[in-house]
PDB file of N, CA and C in Angstrom:
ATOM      1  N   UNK A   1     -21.769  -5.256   5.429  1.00  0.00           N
ATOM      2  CA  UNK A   1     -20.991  -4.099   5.022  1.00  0.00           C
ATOM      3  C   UNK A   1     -21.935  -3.065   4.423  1.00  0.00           C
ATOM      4  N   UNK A   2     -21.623  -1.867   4.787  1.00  0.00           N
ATOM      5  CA  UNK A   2     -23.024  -0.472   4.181  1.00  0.00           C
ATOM      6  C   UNK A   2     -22.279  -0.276   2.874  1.00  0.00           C
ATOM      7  N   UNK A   3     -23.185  -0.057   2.220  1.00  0.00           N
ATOM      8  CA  UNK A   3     -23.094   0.329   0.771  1.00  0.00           C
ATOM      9  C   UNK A   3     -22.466   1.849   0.689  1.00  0.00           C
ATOM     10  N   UNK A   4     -21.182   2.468   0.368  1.00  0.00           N
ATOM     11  CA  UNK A   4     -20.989   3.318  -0.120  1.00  0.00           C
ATOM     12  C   UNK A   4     -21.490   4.211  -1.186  1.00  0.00           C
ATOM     13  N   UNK A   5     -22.103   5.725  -0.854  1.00  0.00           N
ATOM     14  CA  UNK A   5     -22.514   6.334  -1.809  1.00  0.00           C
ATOM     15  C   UNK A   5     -21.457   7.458  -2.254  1.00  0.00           C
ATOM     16  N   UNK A   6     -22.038   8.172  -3.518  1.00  0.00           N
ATOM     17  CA  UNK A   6     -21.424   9.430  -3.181  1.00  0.00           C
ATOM     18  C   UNK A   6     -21.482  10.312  -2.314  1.00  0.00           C
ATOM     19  N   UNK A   7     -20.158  10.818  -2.349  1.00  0.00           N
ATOM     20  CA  UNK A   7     -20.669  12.082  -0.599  1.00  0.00           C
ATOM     21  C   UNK A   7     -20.154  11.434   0.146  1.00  0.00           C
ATOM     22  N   UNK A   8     -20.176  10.680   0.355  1.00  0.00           N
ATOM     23  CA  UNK A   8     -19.646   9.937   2.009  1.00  0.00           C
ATOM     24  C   UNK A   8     -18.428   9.962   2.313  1.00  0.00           C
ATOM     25  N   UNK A   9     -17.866  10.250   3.265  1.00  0.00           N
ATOM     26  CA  UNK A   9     -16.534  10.603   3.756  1.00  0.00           C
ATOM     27  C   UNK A   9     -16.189   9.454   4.302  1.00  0.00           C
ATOM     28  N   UNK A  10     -14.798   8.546   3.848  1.00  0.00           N
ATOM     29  CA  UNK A  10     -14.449   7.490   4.161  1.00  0.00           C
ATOM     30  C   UNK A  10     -12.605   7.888   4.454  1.00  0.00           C
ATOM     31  N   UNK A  11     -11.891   6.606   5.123  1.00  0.00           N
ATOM     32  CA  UNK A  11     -10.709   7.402   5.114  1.00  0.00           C
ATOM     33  C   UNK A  11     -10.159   6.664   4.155  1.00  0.00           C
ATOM     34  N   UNK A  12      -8.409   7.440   3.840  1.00  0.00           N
ATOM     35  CA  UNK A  12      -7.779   6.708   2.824  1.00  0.00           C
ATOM     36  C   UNK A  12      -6.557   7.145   2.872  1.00  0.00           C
ATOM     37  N   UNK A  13      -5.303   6.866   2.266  1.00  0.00           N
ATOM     38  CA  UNK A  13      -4.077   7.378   2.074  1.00  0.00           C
ATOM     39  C   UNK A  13      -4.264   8.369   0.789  1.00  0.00           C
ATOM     40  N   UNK A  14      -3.741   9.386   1.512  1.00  0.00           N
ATOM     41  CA  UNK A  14      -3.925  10.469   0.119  1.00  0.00           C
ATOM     42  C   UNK A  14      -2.086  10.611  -0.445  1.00  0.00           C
ATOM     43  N   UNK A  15      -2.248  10.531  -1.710  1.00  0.00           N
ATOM     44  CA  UNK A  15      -0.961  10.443  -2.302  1.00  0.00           C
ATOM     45  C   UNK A  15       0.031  11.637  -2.064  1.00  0.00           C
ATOM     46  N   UNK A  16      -0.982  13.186  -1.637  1.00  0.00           N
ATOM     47  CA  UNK A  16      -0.562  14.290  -2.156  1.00  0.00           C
ATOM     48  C   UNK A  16       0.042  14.656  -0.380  1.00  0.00           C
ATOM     49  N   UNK A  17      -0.505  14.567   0.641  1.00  0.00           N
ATOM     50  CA  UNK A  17       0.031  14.533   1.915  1.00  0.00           C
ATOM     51  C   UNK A  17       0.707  13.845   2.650  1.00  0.00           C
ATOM     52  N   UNK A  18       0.648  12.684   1.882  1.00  0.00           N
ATOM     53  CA  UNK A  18       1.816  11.279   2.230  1.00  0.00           C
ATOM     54  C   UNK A  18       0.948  11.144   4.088  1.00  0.00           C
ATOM     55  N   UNK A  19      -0.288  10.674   3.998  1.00  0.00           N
ATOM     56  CA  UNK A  19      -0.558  10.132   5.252  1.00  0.00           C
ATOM     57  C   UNK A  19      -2.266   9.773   5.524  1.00  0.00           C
ATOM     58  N   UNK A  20      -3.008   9.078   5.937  1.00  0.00           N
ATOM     59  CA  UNK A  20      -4.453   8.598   5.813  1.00  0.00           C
ATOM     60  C   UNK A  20      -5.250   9.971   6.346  1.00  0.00           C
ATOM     61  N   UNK A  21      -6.085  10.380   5.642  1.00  0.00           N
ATOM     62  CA  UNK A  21      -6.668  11.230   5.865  1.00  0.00           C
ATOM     63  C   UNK A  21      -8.446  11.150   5.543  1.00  0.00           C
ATOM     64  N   UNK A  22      -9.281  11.926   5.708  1.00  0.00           N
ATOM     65  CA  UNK A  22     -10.888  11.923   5.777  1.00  0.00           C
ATOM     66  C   UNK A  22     -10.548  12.430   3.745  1.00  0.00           C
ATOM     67  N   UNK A  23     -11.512  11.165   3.104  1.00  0.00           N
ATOM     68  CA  UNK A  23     -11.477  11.753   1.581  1.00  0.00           C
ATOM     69  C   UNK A  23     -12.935  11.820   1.304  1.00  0.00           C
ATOM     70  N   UNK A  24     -13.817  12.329   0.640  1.00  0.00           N
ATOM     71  CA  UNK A  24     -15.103  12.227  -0.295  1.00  0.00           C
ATOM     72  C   UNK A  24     -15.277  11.152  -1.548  1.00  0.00           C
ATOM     73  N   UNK A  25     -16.159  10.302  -1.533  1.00  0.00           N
ATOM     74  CA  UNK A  25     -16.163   9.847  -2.571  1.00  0.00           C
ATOM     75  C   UNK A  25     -16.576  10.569  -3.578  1.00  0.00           C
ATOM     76  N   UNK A  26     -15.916  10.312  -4.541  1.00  0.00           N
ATOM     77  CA  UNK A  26     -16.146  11.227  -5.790  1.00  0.00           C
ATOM     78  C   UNK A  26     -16.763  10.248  -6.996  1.00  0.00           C
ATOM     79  N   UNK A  27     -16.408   9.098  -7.136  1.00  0.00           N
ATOM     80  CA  UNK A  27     -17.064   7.792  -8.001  1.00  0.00           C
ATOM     81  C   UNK A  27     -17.488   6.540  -7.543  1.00  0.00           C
ATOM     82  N   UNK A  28     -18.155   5.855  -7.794  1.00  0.00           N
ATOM     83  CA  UNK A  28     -18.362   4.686  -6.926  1.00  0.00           C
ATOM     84  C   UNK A  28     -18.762   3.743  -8.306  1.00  0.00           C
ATOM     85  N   UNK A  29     -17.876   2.529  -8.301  1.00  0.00           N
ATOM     86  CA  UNK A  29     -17.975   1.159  -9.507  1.00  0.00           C
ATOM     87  C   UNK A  29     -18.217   0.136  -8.868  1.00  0.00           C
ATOM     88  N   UNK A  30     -19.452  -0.519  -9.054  1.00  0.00           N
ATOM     89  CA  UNK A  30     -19.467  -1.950  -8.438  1.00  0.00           C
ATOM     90  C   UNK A  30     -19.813  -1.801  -6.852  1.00  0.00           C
ATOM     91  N   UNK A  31     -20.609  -0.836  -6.694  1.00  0.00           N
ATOM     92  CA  UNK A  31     -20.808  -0.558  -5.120  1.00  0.00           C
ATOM     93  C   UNK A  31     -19.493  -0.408  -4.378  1.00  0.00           C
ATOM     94  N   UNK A  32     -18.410  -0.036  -5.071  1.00  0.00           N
ATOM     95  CA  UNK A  32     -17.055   0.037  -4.119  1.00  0.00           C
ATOM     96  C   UNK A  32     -16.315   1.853  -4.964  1.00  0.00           C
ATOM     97  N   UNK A  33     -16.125   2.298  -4.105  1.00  0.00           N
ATOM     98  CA  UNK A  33     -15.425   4.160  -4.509  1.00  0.00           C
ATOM     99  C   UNK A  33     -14.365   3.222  -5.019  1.00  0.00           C
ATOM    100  N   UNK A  34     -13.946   4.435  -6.312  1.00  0.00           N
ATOM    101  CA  UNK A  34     -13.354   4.324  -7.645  1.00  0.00           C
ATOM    102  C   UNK A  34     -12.965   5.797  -7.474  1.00  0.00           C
ATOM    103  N   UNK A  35     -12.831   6.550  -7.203  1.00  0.00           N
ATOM    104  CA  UNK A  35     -11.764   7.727  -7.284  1.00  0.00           C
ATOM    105  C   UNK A  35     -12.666   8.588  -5.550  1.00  0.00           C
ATOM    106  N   UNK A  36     -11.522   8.970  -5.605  1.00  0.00           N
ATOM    107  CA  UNK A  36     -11.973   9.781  -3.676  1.00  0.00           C
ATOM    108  C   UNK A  36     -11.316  11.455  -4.444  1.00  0.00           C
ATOM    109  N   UNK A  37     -12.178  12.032  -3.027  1.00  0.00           N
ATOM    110  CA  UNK A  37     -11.133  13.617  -2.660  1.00  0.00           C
ATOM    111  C   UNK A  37     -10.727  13.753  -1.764  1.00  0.00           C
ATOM    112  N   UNK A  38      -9.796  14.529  -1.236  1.00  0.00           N
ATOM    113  CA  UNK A  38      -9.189  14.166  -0.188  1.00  0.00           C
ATOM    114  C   UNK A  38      -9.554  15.583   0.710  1.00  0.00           C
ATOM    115  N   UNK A  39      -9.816  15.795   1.768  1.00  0.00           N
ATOM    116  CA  UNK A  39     -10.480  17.002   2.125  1.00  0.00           C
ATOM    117  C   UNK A  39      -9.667  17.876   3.269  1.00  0.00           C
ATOM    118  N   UNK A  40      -8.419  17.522   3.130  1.00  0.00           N
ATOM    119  CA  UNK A  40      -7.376  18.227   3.562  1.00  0.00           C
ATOM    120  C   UNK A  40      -7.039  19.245   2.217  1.00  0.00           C
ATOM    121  N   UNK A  41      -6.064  18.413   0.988  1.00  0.00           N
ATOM    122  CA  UNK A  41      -5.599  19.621   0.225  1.00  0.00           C
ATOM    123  C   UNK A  41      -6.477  19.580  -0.952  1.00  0.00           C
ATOM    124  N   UNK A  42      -7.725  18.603  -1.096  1.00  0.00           N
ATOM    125  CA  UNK A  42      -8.927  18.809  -2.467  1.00  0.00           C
ATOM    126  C   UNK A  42      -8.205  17.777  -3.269  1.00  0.00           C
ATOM    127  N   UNK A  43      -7.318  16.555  -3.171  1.00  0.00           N
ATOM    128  CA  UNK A  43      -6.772  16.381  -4.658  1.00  0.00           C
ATOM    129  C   UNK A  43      -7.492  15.096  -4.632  1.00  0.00           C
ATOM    130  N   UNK A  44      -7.597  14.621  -5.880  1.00  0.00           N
ATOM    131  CA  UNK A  44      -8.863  13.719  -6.450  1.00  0.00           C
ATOM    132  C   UNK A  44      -7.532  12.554  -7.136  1.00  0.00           C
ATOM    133  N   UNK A  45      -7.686  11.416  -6.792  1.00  0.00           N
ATOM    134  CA  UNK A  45      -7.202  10.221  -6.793  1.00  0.00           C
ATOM    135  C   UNK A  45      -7.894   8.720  -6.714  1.00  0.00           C
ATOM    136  N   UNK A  46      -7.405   7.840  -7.540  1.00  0.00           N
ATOM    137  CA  UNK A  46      -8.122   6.422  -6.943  1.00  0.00           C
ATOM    138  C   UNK A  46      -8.185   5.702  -5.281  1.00  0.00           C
ATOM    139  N   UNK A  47      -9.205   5.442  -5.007  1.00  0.00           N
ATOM    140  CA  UNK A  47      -9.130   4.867  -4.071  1.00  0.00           C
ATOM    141  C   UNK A  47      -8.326   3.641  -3.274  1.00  0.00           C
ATOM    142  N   UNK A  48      -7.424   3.810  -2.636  1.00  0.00           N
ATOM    143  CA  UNK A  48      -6.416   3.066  -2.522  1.00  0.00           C
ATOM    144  C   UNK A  48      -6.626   1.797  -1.088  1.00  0.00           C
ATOM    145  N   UNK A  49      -7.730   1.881  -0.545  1.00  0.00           N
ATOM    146  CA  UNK A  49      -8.355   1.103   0.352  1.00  0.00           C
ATOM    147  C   UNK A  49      -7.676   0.861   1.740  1.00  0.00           C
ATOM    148  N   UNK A  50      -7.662   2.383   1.857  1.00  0.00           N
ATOM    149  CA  UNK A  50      -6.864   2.711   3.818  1.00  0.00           C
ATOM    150  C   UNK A  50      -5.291   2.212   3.332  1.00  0.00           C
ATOM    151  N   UNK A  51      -4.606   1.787   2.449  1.00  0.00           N
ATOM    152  CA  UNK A  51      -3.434   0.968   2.299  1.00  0.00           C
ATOM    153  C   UNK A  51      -1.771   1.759   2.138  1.00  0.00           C
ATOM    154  N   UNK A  52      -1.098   1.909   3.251  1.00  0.00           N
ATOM    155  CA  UNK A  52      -0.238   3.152   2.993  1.00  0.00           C
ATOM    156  C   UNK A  52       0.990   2.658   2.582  1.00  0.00           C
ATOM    157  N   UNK A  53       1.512   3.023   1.229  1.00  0.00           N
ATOM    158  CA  UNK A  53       2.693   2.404   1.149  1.00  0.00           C
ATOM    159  C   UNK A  53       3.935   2.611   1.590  1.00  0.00           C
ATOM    160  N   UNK A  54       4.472   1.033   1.226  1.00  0.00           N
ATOM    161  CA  UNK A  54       6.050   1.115   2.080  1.00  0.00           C
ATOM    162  C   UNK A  54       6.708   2.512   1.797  1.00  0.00           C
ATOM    163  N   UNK A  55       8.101   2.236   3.192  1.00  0.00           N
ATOM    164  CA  UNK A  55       8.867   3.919   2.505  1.00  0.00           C
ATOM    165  C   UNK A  55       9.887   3.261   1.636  1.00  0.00           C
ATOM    166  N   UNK A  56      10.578   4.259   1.075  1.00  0.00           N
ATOM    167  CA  UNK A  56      11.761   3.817   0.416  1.00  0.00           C
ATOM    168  C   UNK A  56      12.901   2.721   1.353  1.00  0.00           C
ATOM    169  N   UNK A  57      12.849   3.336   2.631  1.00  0.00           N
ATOM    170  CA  UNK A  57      13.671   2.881   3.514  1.00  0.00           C
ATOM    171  C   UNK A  57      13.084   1.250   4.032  1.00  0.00           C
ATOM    172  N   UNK A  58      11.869   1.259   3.928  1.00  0.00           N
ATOM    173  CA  UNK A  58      11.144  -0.449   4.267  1.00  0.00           C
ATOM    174  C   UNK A  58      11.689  -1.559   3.192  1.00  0.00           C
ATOM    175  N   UNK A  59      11.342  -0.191   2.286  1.00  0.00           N
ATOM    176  CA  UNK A  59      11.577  -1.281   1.085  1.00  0.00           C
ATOM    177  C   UNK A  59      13.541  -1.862   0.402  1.00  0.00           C
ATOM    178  N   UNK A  60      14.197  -1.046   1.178  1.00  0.00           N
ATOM    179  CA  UNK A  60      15.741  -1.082   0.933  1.00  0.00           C
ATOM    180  C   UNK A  60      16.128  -2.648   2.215  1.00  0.00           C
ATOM    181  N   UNK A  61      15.732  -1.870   3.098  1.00  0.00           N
ATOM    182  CA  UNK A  61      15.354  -3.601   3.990  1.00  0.00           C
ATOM    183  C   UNK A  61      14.837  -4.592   3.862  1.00  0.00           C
ATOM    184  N   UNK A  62      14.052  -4.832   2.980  1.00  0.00           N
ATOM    185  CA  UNK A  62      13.323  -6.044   2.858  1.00  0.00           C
ATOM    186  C   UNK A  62      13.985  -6.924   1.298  1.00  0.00           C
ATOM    187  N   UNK A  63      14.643  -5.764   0.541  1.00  0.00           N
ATOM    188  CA  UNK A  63      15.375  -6.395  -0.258  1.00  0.00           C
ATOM    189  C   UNK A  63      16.558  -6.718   0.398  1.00  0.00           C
ATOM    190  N   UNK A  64      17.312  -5.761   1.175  1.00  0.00           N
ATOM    191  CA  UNK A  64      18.789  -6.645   1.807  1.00  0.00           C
ATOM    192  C   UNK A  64      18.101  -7.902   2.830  1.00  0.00           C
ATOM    193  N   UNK A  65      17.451  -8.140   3.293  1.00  0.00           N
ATOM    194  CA  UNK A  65      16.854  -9.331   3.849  1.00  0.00           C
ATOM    195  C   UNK A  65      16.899 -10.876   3.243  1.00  0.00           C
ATOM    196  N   UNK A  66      16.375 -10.023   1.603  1.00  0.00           N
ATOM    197  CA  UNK A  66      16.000 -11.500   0.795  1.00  0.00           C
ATOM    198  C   UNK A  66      17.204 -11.338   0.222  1.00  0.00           C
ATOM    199  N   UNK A  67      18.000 -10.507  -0.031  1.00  0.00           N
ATOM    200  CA  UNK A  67      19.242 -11.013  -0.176  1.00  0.00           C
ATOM    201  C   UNK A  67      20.337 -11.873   0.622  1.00  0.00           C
ATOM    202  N   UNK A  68      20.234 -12.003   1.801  1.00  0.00           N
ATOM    203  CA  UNK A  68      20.561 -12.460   3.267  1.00  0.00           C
ATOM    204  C   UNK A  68      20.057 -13.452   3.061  1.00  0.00           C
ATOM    205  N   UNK A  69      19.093 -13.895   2.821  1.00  0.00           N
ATOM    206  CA  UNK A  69      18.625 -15.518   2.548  1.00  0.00           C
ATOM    207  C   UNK A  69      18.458 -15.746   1.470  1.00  0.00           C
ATOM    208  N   UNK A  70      18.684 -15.312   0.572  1.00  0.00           N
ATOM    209  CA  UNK A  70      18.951 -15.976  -0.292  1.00  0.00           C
ATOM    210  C   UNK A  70      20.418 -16.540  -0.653  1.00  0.00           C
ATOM    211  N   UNK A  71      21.477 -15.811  -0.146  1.00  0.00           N
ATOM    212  CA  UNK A  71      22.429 -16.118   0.139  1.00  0.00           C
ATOM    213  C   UNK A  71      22.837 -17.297   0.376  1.00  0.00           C
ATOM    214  N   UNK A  72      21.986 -17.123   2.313  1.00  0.00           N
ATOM    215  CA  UNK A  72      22.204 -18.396   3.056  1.00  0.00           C
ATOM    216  C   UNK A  72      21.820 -19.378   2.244  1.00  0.00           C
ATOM    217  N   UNK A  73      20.951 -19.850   2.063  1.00  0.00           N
ATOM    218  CA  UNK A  73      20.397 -20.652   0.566  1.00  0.00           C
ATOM    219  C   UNK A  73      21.115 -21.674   0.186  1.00  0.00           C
ATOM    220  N   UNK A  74      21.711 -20.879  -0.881  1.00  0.00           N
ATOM    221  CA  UNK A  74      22.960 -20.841  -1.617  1.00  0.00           C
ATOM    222  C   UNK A  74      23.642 -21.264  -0.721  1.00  0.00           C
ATOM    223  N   UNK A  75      24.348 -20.818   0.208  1.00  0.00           N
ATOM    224  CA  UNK A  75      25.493 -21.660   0.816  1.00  0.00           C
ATOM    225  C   UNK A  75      24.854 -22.620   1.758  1.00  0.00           C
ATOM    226  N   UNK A  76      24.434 -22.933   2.423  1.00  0.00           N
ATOM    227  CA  UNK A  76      23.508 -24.198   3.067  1.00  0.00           C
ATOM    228  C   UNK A  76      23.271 -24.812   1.756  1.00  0.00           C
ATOM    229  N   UNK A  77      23.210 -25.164   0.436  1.00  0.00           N
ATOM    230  CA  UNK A  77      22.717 -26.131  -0.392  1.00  0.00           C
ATOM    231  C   UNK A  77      24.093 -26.202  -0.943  1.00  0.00           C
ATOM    232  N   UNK A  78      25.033 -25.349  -1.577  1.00  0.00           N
ATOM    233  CA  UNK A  78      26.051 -25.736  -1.696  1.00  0.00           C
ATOM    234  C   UNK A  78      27.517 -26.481  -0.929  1.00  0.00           C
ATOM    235  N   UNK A  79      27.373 -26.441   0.828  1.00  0.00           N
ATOM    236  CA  UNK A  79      27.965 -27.096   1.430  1.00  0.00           C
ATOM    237  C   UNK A  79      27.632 -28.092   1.784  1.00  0.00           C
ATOM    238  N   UNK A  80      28.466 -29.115   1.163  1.00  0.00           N
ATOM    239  CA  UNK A  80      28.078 -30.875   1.440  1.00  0.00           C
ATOM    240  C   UNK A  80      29.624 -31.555   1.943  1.00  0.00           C
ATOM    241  N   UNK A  81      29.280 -32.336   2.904  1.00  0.00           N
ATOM    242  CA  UNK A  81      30.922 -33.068   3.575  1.00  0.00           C
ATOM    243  C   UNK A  81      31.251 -33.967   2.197  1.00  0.00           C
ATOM    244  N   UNK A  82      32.386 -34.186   2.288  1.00  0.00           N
ATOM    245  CA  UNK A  82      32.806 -35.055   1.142  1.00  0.00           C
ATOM    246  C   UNK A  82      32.523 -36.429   1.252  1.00  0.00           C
ATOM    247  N   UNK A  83      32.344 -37.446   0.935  1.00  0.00           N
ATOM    248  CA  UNK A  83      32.199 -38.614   1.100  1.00  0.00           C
ATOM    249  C   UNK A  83      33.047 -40.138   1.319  1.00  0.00           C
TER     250      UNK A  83
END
């Protein structure tokens, strides 16, 4: 893996355009960027490591999901034949 310096243009999710874009490193900790710029609208943020988060809407699904099994769960452990 190449060692990141400053200056170097790496990509990333920028918070302020909502989408991965070309950023500048602006800090670098531990041989790994610690705050970027983003070189679409300039805004300076932590480095979030290419990682774009869920939408509201992913995330409304994935809770009715685990609600759906968790459910089932619940009723698969609570139905037993009588004896």
């Amino acid at each position: 893996m190449s060692e990141h310096r400053l200056g170097d243009v790496i990509d990333d999710y920028c918070i302020k355009c909502k989408r991965l874009t070309n950023h500048q490193i602006v800090s670098v900790l531990e041989a790994q960027p610690a705050k970027v710029r983003c070189r679409t609208c300039y805004n300076d943020h932590d480095y979030r490591f290419e990682v774009v988060p869920p939408t509201k809407k992913e995330l409304k699904k994935q809770a009715e999901l685990e609600a759906a099994m968790a459910k089932a769960a619940q009723d698969a452990s609570g139905e037993q034949p009588p004896a």
